[in-house]
C-alpha atoms as a PDB file:
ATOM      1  CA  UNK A   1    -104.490-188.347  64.896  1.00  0.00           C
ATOM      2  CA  UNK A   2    -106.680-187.195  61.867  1.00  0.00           C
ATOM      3  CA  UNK A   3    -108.097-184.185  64.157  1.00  0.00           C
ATOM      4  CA  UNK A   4    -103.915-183.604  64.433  1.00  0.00           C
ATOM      5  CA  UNK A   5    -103.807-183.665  60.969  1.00  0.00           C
ATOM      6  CA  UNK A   6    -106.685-181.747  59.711  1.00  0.00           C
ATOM      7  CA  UNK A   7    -105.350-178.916  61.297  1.00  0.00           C
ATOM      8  CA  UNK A   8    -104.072-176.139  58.984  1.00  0.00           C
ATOM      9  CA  UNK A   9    -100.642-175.834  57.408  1.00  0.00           C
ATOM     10  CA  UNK A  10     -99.735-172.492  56.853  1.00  0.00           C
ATOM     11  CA  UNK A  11     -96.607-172.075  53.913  1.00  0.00           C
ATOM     12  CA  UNK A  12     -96.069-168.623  52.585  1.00  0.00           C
ATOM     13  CA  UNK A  13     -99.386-166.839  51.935  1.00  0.00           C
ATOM     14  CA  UNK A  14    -101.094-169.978  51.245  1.00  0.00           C
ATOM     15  CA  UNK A  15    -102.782-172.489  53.670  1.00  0.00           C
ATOM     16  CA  UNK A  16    -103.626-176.473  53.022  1.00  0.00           C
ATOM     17  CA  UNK A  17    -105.701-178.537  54.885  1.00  0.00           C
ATOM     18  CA  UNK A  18    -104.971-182.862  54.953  1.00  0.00           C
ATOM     19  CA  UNK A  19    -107.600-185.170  55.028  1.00  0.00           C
ATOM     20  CA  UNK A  20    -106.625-189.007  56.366  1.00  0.00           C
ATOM     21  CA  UNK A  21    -107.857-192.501  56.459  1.00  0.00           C
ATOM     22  CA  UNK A  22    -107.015-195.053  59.310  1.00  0.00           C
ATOM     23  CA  UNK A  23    -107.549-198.246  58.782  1.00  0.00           C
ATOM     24  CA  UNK A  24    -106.064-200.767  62.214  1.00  0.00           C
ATOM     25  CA  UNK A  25    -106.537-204.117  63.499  1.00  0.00           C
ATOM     26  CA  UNK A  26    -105.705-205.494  66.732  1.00  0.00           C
ATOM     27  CA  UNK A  27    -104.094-208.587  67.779  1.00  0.00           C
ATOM     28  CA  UNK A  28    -105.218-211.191  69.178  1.00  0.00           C
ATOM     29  CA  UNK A  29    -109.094-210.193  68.914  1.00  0.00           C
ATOM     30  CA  UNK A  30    -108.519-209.901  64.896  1.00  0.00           C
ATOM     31  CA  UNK A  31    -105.715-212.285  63.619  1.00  0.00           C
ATOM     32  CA  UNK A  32    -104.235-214.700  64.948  1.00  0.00           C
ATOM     33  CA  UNK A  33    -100.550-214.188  64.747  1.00  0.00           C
ATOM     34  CA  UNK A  34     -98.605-210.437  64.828  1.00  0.00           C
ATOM     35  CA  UNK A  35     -97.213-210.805  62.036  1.00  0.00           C
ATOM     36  CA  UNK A  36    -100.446-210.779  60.066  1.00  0.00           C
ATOM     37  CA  UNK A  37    -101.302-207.310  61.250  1.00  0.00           C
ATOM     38  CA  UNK A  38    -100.080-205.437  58.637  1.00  0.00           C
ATOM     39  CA  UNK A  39    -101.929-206.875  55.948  1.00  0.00           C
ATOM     40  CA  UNK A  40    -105.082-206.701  58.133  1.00  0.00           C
ATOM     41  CA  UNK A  41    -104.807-202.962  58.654  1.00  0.00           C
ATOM     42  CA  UNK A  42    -104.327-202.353  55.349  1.00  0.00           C
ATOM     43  CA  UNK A  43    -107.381-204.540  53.898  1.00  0.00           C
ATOM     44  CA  UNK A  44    -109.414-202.180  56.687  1.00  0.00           C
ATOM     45  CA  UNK A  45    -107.394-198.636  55.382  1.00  0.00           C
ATOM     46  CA  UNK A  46    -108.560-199.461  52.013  1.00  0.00           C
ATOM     47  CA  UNK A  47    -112.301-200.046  53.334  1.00  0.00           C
ATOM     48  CA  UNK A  48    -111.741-196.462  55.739  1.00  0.00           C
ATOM     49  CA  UNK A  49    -110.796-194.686  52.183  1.00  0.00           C
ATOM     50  CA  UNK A  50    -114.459-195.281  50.976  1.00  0.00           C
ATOM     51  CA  UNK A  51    -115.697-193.973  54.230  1.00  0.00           C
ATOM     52  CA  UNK A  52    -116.735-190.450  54.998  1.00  0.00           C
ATOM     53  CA  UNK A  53    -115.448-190.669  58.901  1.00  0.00           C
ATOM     54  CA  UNK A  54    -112.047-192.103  57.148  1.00  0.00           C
ATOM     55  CA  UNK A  55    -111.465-194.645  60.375  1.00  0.00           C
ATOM     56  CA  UNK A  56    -112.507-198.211  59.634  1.00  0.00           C
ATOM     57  CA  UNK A  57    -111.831-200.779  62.406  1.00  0.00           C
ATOM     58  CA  UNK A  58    -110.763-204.247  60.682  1.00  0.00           C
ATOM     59  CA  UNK A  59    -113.165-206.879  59.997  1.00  0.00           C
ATOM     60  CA  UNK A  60    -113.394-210.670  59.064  1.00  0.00           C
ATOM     61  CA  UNK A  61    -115.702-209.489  56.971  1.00  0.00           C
ATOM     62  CA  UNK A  62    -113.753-207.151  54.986  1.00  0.00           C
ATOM     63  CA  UNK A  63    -111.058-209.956  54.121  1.00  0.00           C
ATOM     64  CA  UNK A  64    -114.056-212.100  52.516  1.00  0.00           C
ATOM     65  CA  UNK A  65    -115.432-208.995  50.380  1.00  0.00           C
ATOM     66  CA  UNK A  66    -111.894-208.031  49.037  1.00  0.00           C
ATOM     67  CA  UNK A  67    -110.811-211.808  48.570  1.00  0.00           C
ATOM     68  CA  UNK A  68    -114.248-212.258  46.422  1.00  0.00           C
ATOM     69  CA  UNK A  69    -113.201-208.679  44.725  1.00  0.00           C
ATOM     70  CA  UNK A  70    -110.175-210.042  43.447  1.00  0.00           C
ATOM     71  CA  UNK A  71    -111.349-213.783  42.363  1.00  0.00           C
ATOM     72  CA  UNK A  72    -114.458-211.660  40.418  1.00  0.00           C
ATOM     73  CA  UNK A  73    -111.694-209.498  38.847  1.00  0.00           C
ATOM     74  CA  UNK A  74    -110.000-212.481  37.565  1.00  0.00           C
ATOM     75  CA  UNK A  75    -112.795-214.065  36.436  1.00  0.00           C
ATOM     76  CA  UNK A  76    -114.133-211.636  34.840  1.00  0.00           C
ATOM     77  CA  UNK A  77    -110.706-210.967  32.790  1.00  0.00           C
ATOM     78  CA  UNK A  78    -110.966-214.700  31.998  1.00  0.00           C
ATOM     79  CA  UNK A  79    -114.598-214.505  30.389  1.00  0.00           C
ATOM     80  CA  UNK A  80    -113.858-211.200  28.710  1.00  0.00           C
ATOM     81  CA  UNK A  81    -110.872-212.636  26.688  1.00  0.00           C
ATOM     82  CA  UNK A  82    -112.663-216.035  25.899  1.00  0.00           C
ATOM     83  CA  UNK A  83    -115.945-214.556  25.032  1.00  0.00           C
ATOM     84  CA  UNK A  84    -117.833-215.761  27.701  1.00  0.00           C
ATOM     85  CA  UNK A  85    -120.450-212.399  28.408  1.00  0.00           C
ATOM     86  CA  UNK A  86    -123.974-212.192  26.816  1.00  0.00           C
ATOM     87  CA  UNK A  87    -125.599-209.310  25.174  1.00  0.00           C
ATOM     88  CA  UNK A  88    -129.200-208.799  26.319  1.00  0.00           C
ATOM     89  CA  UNK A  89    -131.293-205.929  24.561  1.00  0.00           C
ATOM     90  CA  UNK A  90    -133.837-203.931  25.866  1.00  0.00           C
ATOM     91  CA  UNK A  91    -136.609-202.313  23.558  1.00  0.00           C
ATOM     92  CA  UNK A  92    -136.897-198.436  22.909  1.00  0.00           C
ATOM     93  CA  UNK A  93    -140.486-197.339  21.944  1.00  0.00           C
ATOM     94  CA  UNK A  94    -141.614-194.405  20.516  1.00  0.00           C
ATOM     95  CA  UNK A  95    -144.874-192.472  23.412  1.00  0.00           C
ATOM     96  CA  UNK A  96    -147.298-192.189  20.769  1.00  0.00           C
ATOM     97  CA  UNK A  97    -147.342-194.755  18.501  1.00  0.00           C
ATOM     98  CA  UNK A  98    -145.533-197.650  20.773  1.00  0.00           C
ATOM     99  CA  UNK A  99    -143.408-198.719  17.991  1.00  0.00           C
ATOM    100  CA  UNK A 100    -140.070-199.605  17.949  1.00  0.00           C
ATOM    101  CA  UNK A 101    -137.338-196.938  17.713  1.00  0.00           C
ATOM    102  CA  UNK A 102    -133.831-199.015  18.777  1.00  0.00           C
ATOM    103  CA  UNK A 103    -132.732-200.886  21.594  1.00  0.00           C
ATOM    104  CA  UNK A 104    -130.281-200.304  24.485  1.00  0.00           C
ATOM    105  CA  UNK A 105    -127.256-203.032  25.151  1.00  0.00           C
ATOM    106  CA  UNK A 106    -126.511-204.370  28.518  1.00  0.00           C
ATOM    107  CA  UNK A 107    -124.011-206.934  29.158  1.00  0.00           C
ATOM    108  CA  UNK A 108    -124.606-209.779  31.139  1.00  0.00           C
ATOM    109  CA  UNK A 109    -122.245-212.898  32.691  1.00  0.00           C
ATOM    110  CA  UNK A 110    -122.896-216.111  33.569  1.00  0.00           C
ATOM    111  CA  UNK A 111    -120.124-217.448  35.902  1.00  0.00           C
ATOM    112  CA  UNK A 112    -119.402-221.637  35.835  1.00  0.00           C
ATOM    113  CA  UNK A 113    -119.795-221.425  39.187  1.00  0.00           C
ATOM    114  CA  UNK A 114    -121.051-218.411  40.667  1.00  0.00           C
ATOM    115  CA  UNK A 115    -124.316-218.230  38.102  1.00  0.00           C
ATOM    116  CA  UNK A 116    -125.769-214.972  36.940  1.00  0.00           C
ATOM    117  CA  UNK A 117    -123.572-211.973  38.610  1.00  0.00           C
ATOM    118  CA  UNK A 118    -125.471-208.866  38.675  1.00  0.00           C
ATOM    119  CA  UNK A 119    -124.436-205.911  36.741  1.00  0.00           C
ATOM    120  CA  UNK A 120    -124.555-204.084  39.440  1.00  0.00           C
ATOM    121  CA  UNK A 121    -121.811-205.560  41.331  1.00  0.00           C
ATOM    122  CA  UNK A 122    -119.089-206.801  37.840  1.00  0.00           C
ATOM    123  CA  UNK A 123    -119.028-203.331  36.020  1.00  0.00           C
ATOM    124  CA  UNK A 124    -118.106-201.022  38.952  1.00  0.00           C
ATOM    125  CA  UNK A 125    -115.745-204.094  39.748  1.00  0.00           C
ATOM    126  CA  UNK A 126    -114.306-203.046  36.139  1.00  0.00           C
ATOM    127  CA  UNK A 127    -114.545-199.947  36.617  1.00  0.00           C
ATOM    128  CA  UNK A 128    -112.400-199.945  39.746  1.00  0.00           C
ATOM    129  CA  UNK A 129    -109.926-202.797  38.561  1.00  0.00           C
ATOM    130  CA  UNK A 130    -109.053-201.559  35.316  1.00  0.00           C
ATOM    131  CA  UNK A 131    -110.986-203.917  32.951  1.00  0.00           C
ATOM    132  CA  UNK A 132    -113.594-201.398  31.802  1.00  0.00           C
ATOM    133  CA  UNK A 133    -112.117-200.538  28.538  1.00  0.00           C
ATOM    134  CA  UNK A 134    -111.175-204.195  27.716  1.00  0.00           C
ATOM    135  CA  UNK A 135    -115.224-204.788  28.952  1.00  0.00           C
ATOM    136  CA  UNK A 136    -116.516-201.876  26.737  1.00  0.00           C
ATOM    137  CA  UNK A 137    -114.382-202.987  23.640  1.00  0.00           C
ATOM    138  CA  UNK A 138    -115.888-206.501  23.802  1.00  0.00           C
ATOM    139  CA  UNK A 139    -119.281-204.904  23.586  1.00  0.00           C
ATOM    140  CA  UNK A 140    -118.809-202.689  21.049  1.00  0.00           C
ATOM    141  CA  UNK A 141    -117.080-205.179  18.618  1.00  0.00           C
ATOM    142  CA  UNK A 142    -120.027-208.044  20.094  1.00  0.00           C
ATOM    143  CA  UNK A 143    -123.121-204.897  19.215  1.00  0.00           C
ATOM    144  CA  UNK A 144    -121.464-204.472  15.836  1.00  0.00           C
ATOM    145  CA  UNK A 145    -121.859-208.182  15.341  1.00  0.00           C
ATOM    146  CA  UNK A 146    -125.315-208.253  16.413  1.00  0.00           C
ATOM    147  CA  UNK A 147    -126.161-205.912  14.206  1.00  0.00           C
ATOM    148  CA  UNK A 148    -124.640-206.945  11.337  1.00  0.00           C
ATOM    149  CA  UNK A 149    -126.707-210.491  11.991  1.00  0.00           C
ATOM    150  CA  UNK A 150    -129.686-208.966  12.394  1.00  0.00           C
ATOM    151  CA  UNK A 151    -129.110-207.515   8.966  1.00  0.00           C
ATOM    152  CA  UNK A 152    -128.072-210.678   7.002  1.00  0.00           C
ATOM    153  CA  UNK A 153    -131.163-212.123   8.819  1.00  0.00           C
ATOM    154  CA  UNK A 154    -133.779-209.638   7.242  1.00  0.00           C
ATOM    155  CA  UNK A 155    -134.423-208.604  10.424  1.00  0.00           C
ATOM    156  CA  UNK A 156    -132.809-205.219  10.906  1.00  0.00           C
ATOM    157  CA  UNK A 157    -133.254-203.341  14.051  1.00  0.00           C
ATOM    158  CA  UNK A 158    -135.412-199.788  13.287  1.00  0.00           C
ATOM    159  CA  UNK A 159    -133.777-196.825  15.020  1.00  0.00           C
ATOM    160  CA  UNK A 160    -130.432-197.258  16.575  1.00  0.00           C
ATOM    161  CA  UNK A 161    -128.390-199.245  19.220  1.00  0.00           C
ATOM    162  CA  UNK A 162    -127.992-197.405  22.344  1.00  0.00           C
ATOM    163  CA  UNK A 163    -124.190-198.576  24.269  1.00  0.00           C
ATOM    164  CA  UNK A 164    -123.103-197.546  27.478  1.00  0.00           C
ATOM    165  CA  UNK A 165    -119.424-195.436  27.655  1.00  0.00           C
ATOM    166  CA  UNK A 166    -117.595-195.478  30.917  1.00  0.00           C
ATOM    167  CA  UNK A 167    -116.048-192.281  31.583  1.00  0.00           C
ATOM    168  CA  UNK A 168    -112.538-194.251  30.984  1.00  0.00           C
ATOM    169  CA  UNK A 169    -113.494-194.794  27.582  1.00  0.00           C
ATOM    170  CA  UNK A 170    -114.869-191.421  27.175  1.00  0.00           C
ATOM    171  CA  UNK A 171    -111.346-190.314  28.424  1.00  0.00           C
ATOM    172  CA  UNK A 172    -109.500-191.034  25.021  1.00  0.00           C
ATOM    173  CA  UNK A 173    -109.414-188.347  22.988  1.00  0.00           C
ATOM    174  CA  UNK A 174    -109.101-190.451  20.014  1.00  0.00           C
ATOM    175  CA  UNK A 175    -112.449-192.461  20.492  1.00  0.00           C
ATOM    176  CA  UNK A 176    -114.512-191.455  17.616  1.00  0.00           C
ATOM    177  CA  UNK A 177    -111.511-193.549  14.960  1.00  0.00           C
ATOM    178  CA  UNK A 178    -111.453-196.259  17.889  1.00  0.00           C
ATOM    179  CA  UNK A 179    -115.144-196.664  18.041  1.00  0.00           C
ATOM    180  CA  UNK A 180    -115.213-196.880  13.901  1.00  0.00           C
ATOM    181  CA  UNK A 181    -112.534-199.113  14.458  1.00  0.00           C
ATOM    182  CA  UNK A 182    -114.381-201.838  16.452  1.00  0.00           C
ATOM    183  CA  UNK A 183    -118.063-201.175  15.151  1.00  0.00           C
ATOM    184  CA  UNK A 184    -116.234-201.823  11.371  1.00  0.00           C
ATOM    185  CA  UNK A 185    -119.535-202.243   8.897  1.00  0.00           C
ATOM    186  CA  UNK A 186    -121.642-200.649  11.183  1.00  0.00           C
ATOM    187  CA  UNK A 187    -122.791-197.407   9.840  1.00  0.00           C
ATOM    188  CA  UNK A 188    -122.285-194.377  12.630  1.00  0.00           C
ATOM    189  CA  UNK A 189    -125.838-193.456  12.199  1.00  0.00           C
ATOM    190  CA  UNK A 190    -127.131-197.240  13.555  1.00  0.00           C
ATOM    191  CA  UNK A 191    -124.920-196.771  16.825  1.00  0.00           C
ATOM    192  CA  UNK A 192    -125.907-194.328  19.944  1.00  0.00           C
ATOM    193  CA  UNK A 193    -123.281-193.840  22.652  1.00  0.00           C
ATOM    194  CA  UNK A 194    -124.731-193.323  26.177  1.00  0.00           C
ATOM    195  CA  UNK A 195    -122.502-191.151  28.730  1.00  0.00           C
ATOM    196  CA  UNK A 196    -123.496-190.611  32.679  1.00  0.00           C
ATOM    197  CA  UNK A 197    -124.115-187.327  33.520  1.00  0.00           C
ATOM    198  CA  UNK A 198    -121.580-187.474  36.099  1.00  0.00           C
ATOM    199  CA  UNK A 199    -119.308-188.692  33.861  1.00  0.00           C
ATOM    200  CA  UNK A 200    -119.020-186.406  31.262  1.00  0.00           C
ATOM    201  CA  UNK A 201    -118.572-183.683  33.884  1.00  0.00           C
ATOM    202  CA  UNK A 202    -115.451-184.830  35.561  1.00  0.00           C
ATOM    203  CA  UNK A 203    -113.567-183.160  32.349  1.00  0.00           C
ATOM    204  CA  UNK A 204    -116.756-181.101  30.702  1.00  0.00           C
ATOM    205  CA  UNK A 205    -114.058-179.360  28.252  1.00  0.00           C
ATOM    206  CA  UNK A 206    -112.591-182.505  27.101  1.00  0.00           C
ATOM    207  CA  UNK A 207    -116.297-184.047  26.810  1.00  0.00           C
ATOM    208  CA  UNK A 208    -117.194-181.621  24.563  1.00  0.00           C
ATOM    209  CA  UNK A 209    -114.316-181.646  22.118  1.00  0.00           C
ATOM    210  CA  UNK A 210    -114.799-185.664  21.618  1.00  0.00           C
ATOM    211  CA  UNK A 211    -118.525-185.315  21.639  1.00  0.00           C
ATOM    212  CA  UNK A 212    -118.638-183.170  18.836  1.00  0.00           C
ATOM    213  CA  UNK A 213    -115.812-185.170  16.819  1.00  0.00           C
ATOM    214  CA  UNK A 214    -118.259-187.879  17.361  1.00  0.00           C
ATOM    215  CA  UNK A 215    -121.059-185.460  16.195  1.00  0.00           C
ATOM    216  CA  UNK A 216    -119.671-185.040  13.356  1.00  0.00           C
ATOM    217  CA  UNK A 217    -118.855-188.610  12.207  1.00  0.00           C
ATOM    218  CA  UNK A 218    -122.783-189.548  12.905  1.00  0.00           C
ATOM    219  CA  UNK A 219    -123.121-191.246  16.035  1.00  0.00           C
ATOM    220  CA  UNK A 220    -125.870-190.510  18.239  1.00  0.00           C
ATOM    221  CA  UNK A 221    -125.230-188.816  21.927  1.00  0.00           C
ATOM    222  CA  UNK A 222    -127.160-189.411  24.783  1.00  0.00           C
ATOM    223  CA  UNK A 223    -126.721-188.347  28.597  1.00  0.00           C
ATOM    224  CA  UNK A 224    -127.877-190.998  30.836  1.00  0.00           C
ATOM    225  CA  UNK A 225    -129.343-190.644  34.230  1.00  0.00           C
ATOM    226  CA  UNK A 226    -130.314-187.554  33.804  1.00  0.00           C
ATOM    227  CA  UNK A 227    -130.993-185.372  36.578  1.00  0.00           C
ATOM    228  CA  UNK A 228    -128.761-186.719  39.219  1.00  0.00           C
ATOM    229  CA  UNK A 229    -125.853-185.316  38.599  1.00  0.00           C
ATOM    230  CA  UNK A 230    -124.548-181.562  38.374  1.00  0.00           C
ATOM    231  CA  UNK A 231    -124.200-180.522  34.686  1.00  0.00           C
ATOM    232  CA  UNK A 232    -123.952-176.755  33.597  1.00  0.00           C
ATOM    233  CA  UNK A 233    -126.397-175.585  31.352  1.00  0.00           C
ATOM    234  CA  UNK A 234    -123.693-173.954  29.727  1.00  0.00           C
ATOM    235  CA  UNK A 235    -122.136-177.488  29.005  1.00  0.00           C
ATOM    236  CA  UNK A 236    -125.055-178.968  28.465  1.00  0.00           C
ATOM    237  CA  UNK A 237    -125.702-176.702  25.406  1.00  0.00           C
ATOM    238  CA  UNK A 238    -122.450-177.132  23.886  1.00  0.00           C
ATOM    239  CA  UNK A 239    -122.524-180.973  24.641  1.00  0.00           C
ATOM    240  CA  UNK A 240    -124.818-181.374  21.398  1.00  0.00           C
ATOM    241  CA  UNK A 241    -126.579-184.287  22.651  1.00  0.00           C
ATOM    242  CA  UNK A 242    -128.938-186.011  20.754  1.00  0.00           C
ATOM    243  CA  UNK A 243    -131.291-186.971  23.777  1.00  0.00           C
ATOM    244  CA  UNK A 244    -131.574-186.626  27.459  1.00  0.00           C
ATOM    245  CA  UNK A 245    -132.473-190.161  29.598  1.00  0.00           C
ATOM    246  CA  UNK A 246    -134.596-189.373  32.536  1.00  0.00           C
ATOM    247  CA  UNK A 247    -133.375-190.990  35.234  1.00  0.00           C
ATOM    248  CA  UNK A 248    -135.504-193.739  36.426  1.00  0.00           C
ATOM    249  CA  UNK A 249    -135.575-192.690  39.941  1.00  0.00           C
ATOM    250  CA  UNK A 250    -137.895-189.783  38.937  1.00  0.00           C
ATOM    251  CA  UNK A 251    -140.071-191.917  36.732  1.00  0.00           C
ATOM    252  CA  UNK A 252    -140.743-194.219  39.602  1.00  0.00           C
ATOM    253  CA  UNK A 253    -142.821-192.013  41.809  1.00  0.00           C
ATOM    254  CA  UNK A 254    -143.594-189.628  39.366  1.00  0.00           C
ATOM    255  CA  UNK A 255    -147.612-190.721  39.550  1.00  0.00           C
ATOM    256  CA  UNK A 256    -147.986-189.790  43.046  1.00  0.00           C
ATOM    257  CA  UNK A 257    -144.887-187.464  43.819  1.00  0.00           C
ATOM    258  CA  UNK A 258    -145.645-183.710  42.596  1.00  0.00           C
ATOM    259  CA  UNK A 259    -142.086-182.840  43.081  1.00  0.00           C
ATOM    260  CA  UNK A 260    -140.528-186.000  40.656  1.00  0.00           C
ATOM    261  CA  UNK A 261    -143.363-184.890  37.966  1.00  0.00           C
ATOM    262  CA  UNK A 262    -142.137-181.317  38.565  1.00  0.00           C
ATOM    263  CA  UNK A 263    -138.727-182.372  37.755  1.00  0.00           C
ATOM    264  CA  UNK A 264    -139.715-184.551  34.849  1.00  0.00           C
ATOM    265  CA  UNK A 265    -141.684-181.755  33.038  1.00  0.00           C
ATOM    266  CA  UNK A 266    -138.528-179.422  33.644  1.00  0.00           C
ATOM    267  CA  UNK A 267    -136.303-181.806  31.620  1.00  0.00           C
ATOM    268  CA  UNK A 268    -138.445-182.248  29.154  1.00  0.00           C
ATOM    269  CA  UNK A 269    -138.682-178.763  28.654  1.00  0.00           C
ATOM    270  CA  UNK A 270    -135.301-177.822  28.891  1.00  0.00           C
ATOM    271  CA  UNK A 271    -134.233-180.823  26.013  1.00  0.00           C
ATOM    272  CA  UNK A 272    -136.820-179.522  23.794  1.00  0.00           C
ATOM    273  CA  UNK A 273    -135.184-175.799  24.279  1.00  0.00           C
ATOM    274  CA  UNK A 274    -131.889-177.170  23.595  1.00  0.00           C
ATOM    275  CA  UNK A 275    -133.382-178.912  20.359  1.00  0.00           C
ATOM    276  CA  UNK A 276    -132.606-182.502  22.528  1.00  0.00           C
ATOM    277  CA  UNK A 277    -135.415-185.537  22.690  1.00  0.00           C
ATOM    278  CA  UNK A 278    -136.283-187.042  26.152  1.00  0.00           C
ATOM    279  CA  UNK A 279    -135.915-190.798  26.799  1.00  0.00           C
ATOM    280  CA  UNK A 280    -137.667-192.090  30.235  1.00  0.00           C
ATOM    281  CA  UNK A 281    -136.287-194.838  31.876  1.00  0.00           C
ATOM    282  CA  UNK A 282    -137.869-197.614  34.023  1.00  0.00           C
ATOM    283  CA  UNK A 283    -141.277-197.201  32.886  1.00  0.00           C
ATOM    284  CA  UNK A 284    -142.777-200.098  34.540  1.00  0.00           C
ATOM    285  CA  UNK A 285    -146.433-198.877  34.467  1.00  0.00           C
ATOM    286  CA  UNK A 286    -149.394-197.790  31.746  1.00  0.00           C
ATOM    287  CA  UNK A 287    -150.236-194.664  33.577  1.00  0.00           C
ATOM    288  CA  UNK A 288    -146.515-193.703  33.595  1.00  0.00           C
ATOM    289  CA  UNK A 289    -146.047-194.026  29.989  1.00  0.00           C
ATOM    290  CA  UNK A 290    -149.421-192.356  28.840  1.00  0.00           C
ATOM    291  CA  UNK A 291    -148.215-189.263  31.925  1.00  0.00           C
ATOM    292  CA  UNK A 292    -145.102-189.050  30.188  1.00  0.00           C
ATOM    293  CA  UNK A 293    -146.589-188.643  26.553  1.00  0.00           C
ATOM    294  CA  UNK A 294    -148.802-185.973  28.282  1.00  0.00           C
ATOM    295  CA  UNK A 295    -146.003-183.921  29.333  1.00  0.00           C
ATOM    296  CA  UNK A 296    -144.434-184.209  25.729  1.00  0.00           C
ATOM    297  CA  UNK A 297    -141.916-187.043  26.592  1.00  0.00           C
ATOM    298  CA  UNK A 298    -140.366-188.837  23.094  1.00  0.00           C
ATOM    299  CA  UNK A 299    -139.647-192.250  23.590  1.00  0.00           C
ATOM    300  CA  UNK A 300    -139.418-194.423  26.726  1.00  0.00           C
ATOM    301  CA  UNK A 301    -138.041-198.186  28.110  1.00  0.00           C
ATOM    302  CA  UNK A 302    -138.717-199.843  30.867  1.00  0.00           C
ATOM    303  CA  UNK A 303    -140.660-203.546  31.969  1.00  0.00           C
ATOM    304  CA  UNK A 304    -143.960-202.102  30.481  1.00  0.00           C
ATOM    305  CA  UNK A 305    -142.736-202.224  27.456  1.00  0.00           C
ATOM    306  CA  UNK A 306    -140.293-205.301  27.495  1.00  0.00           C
ATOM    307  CA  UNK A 307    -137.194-206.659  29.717  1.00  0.00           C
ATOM    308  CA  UNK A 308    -134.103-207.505  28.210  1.00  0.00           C
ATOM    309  CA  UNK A 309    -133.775-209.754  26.412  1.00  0.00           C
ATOM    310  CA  UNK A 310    -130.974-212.413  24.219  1.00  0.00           C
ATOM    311  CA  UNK A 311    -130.301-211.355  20.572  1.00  0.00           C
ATOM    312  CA  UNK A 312    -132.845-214.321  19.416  1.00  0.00           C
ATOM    313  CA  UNK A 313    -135.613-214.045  21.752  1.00  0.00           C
ATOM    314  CA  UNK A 314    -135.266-209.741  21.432  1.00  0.00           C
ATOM    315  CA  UNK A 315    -135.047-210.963  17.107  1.00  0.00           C
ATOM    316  CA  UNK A 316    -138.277-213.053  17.543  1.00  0.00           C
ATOM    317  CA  UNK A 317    -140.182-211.149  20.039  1.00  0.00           C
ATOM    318  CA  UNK A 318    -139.553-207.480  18.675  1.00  0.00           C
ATOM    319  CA  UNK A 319    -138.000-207.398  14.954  1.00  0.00           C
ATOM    320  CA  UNK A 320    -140.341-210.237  13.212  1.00  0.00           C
ATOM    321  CA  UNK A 321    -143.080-207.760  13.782  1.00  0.00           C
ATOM    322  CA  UNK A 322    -141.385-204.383  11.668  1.00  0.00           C
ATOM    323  CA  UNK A 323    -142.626-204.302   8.247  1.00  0.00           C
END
């Protein structure tokens, strides 16, 4: 059937090619009654539209993963409205001197009953489901907050907070006034938004218009993951980013993989042609850092440094020491 339909349709001058996805179950071997085919061929058509082959046989399996899909996406909603996620922070450091230049958010959730539910597995969840601008409101409005505390406390944070932007967010092209909106007391310069490579590409032209409204009010950019995705360098120069985030999947073999290093020592030189900083990601070793200082790297995170951590414990552990 797909081979049937993969084959060319020729209208006018023109020709189109169909792709398909086949999902099917069989009865008795996979349900139990015929009339519960139907809803077990689609659950495995919506598993064969993530595959390359595009044919996905049905399995038990499959109903348990989309089942726990759609409880997660309800609980989720539930702990997003009631305020249920935590904010952990993760120290910045500056290569040469160690100290402190800002922190990066994360969002973590604690489930009643599931426990700790990996990051990982929630925010794609979000992502897919819909909830990932009513997610990346709450953290914006729960950084501002933070910051603000951290303030009355005498304990301001050097440098700046460093929040992830889904490309959905990144999508509205009125998101500098809604970001001022829900960071209200925050000054822009305090606050760095962090967009994927990837996803600033999917609508470069757009990306750039909002960056540089952004730009212009003071926020910080950054591109995260750097290097794994396909950005033009023409782009890339009219992005105006502040920084460039090495992807931690270079940094992690960098020591004893010439080609990694290679690649590291290219971004770093492209950023500092484009007038950008370099941040490394998942430094988890001494040799990395000091290796990435060598090759003229600005600042760096990672487990060397310091994990994530709650506002209190990141307050005690990292901002009694400024001054």
């Amino acid at each position: 059937m797909i081979e049937a339909i993969r084959h060319p349709i020729h209208l006018e001058h023109r020709e189109f090619q169909l792709d398909a996805s086949i999902g099917f179950a069989r009865y008795p071997s996979d349900v139990a009654a015929p009339a519960e085919l139907f809803n077990a061929a689609s659950i495995a058509l919506h598993d064969a539209k993530q595959r390359d082959a595009g044919i996905s046989p049905y399995t038990q399996t499959m109903r348990r993963t989309l089942e726990r899909q759609q409880w997660m996406t309800e609980r989720l909603h539930r702990a997003i409205i009631e305020r249920r996620l935590e904010l952990y922070f993760q120290p910045q450091v500056d290569l040469e001197t160690y100290a402190l230049t800002g922190a990066e958010v994360l969002c973590r959730w604690h489930d009643p009953e599931w426990g700790w539910v990996s990051p990982g597995e929630f925010i794609p969840l979000a992502e897919r489901r819909g909830l990932i601008r009513l997610l990346g409101d709450w953290v914006l409005e729960a950084s501002a907050r933070q910051w603000s505390d951290w303030q009355a406390a005498g304990t301001p944070l050097p440098g700046r907070l460093s929040i992830n932007m889904a490309a959905q967010q990144f999508a509205d092209p009125r998101l500098t006034e809604h970001v001022a909106r829900l960071t209200r007391g925050v000054p822009p310069q305090a606050l760095a938004l962090e967009l994927t490579e990837s996803d600033f590409m999917r609508d470069p032209d757009q990306a750039v218009m909002i960056t540089q409204a952004m730009r212009q009010a003071g926020y910080a950019l950054l591109i995260d993951d750097f290097g794994t995705g396909y950005s033009s360098l023409s782009y890339l120069r009219r992005f105006e980013a502040d920084a460039l985030k090495i992807d931690i999947s270079f940094v992690r073999d960098m020591l004893d993989n010439p080609h990694d290093r290679a690649i590291v020592q290219t971004i770093i030189a492209m950023a500092n042609a484009l007038g950008m900083k370099t941040l490394a990601e998942g430094v988890e070793q001494q040799a990395q850092a000091e290796l990435l200082a060598q090759l003229g790297c600005h600042q760096a995170q990672g487990y060397w440094f310091g994990r994530p951590l709650p506002a209190a414990e990141f307050a005690a552990t990292w901002l009694s020491r400024q001054g």
